[in-house]
Protein backbone atom coordinates (compact mmCIF):
# COMPACT_ATOMS: atom_id res chain seq x y z
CA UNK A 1 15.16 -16.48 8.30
CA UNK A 2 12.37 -18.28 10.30
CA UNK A 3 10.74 -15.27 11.48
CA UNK A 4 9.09 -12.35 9.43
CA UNK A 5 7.46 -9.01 9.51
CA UNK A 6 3.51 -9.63 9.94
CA UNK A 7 1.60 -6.39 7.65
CA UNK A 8 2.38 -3.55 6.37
CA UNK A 9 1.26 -0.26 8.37
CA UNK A 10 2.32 2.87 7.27
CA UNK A 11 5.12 4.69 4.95
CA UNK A 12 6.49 8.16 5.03
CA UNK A 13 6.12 10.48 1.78
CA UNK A 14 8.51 13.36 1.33
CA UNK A 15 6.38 15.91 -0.85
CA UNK A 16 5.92 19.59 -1.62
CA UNK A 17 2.68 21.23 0.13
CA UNK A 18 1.96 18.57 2.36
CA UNK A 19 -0.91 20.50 3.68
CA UNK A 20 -2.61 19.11 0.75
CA UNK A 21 -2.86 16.02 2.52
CA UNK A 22 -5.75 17.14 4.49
CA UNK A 23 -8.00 17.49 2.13
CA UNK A 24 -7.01 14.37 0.18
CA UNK A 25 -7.45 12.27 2.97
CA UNK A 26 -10.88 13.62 3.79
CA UNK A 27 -11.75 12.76 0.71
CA UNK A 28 -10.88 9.36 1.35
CA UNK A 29 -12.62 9.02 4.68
CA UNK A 30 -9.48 8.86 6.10
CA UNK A 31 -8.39 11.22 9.66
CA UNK A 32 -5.79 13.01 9.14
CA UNK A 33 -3.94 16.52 11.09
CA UNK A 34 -1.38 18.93 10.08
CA UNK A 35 0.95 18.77 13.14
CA UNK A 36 3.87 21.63 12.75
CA UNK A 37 3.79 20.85 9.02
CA UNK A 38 3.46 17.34 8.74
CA UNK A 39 0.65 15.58 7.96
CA UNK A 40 -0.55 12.44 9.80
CA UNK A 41 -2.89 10.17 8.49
CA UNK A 42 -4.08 7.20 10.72
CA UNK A 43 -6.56 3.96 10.02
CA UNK A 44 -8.62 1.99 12.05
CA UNK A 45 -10.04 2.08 15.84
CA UNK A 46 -6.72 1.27 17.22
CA UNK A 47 -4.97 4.03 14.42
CA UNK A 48 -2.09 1.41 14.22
CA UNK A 49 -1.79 2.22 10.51
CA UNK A 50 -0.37 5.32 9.52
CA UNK A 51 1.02 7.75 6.85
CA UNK A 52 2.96 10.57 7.42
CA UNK A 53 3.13 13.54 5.14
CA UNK A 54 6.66 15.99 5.28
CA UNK A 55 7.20 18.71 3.95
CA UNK A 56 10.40 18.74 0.91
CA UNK A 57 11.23 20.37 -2.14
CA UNK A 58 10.79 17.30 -4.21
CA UNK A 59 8.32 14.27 -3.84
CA UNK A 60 10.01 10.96 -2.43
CA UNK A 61 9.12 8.16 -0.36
CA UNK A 62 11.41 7.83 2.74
CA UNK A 63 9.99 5.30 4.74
CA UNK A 64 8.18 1.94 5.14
CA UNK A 65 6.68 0.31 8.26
CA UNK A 66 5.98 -2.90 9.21
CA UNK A 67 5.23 -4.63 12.45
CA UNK A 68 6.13 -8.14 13.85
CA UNK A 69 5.85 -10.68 16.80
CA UNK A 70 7.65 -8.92 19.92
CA UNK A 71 8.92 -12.27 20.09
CA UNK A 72 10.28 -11.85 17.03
CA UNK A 73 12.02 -7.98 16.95
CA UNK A 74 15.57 -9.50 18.07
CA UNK A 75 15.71 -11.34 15.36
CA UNK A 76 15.51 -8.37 12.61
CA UNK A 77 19.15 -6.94 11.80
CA UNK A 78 19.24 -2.94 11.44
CA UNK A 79 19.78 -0.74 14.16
CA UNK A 80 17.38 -0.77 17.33
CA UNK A 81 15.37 3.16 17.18
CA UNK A 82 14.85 4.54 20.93
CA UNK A 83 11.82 6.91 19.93
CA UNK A 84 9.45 4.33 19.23
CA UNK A 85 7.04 3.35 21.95
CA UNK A 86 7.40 -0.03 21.07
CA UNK A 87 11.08 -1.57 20.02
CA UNK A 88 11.64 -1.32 16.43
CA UNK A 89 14.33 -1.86 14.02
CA UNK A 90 15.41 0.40 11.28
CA UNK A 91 17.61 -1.25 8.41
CA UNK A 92 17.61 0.36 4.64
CA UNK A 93 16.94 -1.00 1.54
CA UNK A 94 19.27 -1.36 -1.61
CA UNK A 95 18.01 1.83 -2.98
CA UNK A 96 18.60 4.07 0.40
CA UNK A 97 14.96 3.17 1.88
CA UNK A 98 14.30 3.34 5.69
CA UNK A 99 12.31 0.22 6.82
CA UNK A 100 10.91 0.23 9.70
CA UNK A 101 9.70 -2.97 11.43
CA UNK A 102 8.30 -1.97 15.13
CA UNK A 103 7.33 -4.98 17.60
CA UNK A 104 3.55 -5.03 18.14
CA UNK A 105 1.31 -7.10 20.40
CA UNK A 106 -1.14 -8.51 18.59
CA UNK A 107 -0.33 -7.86 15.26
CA UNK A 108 -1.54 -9.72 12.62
CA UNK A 109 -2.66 -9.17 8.70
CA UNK A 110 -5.76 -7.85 7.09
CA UNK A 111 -7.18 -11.03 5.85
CA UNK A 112 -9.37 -9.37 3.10
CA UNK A 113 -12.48 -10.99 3.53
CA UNK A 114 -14.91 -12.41 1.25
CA UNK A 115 -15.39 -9.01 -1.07
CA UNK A 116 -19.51 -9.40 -0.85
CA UNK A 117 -21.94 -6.66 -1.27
CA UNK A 118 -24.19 -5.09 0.80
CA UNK A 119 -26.98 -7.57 1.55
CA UNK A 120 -29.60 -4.73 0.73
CA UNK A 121 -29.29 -1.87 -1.39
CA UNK A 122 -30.00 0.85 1.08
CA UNK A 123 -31.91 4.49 -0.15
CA UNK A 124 -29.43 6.43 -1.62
CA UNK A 125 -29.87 9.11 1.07
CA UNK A 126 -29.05 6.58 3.68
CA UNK A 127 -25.92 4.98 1.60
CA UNK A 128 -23.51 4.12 4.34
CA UNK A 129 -19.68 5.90 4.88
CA UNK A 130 -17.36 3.85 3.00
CA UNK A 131 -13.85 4.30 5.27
CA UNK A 132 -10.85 2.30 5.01
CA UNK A 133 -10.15 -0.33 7.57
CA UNK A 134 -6.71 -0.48 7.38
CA UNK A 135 -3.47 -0.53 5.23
CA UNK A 136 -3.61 -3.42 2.80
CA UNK A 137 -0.07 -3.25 1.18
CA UNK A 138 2.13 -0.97 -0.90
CA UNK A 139 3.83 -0.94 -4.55
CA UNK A 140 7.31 0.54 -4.68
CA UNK A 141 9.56 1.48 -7.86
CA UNK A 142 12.98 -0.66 -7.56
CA UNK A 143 16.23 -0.14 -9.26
CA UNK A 144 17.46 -4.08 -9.42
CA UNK A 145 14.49 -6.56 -8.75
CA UNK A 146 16.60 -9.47 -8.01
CA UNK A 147 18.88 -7.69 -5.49
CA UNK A 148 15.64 -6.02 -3.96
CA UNK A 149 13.86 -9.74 -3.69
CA UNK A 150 16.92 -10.38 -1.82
CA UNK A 151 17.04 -7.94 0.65
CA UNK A 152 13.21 -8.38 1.36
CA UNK A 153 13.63 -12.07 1.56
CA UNK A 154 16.35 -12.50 4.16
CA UNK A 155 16.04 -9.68 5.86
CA UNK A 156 11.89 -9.36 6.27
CA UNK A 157 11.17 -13.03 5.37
CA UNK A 158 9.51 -11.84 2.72
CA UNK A 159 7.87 -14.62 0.16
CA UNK A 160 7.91 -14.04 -3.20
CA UNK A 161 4.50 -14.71 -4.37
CA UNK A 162 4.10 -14.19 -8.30
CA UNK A 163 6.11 -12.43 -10.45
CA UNK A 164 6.32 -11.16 -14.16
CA UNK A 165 9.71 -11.63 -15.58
CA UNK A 166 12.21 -8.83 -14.30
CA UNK A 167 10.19 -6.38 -13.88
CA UNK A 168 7.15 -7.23 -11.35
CA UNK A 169 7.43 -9.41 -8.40
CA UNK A 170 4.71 -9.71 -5.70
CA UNK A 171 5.47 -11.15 -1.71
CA UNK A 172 3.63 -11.90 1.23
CA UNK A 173 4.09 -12.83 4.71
CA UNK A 174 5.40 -15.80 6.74
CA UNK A 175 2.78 -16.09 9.21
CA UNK A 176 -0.40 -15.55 6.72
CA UNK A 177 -1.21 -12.88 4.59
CA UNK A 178 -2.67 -10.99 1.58
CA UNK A 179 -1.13 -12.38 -1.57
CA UNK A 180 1.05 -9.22 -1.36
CA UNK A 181 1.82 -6.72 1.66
CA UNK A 182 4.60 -5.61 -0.63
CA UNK A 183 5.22 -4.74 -4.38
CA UNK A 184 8.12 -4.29 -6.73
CA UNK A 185 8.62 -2.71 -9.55
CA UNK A 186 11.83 -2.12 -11.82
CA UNK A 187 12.29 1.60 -12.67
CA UNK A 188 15.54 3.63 -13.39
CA UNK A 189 14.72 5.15 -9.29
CA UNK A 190 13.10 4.09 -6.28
CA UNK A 191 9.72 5.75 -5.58
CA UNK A 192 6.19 4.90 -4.69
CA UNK A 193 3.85 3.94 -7.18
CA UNK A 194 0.52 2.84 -5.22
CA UNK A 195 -0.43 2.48 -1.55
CA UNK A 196 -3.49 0.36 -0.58
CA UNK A 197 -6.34 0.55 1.73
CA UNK A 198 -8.66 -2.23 2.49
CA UNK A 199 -12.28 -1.70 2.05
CA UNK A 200 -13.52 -4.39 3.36
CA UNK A 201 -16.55 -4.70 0.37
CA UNK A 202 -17.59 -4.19 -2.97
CA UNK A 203 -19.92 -1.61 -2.52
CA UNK A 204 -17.47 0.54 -0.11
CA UNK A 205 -15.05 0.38 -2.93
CA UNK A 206 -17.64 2.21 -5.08
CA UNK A 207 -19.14 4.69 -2.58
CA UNK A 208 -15.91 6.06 -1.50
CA UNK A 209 -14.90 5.89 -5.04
CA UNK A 210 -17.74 8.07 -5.60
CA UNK A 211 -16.92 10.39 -2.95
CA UNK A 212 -13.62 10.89 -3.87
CA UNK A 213 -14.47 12.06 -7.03
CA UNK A 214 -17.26 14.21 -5.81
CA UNK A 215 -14.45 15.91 -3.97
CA UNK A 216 -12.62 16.57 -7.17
CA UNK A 217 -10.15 13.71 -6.96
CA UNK A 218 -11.68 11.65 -9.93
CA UNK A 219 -8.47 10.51 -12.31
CA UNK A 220 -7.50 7.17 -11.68
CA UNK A 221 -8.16 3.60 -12.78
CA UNK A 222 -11.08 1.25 -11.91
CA UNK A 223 -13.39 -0.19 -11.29
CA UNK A 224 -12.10 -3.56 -11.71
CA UNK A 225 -9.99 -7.00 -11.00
CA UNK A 226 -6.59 -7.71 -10.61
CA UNK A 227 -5.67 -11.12 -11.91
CA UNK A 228 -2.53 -11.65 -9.29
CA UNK A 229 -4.06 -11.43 -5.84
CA UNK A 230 -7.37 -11.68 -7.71
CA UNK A 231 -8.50 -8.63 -5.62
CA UNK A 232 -11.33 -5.39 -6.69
CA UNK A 233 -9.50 -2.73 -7.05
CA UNK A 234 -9.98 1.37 -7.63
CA UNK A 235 -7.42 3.76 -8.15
CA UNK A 236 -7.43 7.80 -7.41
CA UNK A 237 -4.08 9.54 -8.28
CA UNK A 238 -3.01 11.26 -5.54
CA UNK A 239 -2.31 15.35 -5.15
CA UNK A 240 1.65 14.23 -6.02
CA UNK A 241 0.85 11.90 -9.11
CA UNK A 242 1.08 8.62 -6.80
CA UNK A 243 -2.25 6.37 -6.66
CA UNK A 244 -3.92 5.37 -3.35
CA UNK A 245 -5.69 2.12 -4.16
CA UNK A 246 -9.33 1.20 -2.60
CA UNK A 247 -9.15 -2.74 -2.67
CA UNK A 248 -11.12 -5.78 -1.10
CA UNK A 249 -10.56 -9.14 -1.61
CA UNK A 250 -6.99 -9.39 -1.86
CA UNK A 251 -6.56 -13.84 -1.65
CA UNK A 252 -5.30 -14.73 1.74
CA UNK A 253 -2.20 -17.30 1.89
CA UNK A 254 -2.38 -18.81 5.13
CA UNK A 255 0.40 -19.37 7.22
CA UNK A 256 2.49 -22.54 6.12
CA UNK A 257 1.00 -22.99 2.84
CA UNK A 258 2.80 -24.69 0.12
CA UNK A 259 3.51 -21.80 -2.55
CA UNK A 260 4.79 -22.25 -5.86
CA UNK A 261 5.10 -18.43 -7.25
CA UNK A 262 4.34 -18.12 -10.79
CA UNK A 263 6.10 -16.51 -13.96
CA UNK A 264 3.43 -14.31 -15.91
CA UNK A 265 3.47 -12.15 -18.86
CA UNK A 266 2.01 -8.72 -18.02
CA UNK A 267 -0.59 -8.54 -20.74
CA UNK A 268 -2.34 -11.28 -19.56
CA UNK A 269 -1.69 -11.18 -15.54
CA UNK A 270 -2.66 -6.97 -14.86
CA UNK A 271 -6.28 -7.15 -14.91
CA UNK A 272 -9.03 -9.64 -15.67
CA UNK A 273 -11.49 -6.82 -16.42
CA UNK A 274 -12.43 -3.26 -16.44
CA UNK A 275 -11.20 -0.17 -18.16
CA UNK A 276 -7.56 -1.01 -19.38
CA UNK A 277 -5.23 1.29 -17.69
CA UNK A 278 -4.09 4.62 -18.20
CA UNK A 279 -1.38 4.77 -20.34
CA UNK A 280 0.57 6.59 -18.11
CA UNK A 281 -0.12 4.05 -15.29
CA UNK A 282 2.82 2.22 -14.62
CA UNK A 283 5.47 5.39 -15.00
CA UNK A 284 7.71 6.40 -11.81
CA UNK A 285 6.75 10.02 -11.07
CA UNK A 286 9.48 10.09 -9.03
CA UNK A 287 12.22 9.74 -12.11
CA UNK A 288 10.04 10.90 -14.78
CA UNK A 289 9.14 14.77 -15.56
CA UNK A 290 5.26 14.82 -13.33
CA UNK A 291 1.95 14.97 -15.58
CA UNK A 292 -0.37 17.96 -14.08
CA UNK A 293 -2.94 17.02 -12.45
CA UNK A 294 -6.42 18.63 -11.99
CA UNK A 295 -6.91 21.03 -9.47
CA UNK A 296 -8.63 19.17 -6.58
CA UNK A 297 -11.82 20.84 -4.76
């Protein structure tokens, strides 16, 4: 298709205490209400980004938005949703996913940014509030990669980016982007693996790193560097054994740039350095038995 979805900006989690949420997100320096049992979470001065919180039995991931051109919206198959205050599109995925694109005025992609530091260390008293800017992108658990790549690719326009055999594959947007708005990976279920916020620096990476963890959210993985997308990442596992990433510098592909997406091998194409991973990093909480977690503060 000639058109495509422009970011990623928001997904709906099905999980068990959702009231959990609230803390979590505090923790994160993110808003967030309870709201007759739901939590929303929302990013940014314009709170365009989202995450919703409902309440279920079992943990599963429901829903992912994305916006696009008004311009564009007609040209998105799926059926057209009335409750939206802006026309959007609702189609679902091979695995029983909602996607959500909604028309937006002005959309366009979190460029990243150079990832520099602070240009002064301030007193530690006076350290700045590290909060998210925005959604960056999100990493799902697939059944069938290739039909999956598909579905994204003709019916978001979709590009695949990199990719690491049949069992990883990374894609960005049509009309400039992050390296990836959008992850993949090959599991037995679907399910959400990581969701990513955009810090905008180094150094806001690391403080809200630290006050996550201060607030009793410390496992994870980080600090380090991703070798696809090249970006600085942190992980925190979430209260419902997901990760929420803290990122900055994610590479940009501009719109209309020649892309050649590579083949990798995993080993060498995860990280470029840092602590290696968990071991348990890469399983699908959502078709696996769940590992306890810490109680949270």
């Amino acid at each position: 298709m000639s058109t495509g979805v422009v970011a990623f900006t928001g997904f709906t989690l099905r999980c068990p205490q959702p009231e959990q949420a609230v803390d979590f997100c505090a923790a994160l320096g993110v808003d967030a209400s309870l709201e007759n049992g739901t939590v929303v979470a929302r990013f940014g001065p314009d709170a365009s980004h989202g995450i919703r919180f409902e309440p279920a039995m079992h943990k599963r991931l429901s829903r992912i938005s994305f916006s696009c051109r008004p311009d564009d919206i007609s040209e998105f198959g799926g059926e057209a949703q009335d409750f939206s205050t802006n026309p959007a599109k609702l189609l679902i995925d091979p695995d029983g996913l909602e996607i959500e694109i909604v028309a937006v005025s002005g959309c366009q992609a979190p460029s990243g940014g150079d990832p520099v530091l602070l240009p002064h260390a301030p007193l530690h008293s006076r350290m700045p509030e590290a909060r998210p800017l925005c959604l960056s992108h999100i990493a799902i658990f697939v059944t069938d990669l290739e039909r999956s790549l598909a579905f994204y690719r003709d019916q978001l326009g979709l590009i695949l980016s990199d990719r690491c055999g049949d069992g990883l594959a990374f894609l960005h947007a049509p009309h400039g982007s992050g390296h990836h708005v959008l992850a993949l990976a090959k599991s037995g279920a679907t399910g959400l693996h990581h969701y990513a916020m955009e810090m905008g620096t180094i150094d806001a990476i690391e403080l809200r790193a630290g006050q996550t963890a201060a607030a009793g959210y410390s496992e994870g993985w980080g600090f380090g560097r991703h070798v696809l997308g090249s970006n600085f990442f942190h992980y925190i596992r979430d209260p419902w054994d997901s990760h929420a990433e803290l990122t900055a510098g994610l590479d940009f592909i501009p719109a209309g740039t020649p892309w050649t997406a590579g083949n990798h091998e995993p080993e060498d194409s995860m990280y470029l350095w840092g602590p290696p991973p968990p071991h348990d990093f890469l399983r699908n909480p959502e078709h696996e038995p769940p590992i306890p977690m810490a109680a949270a503060g």
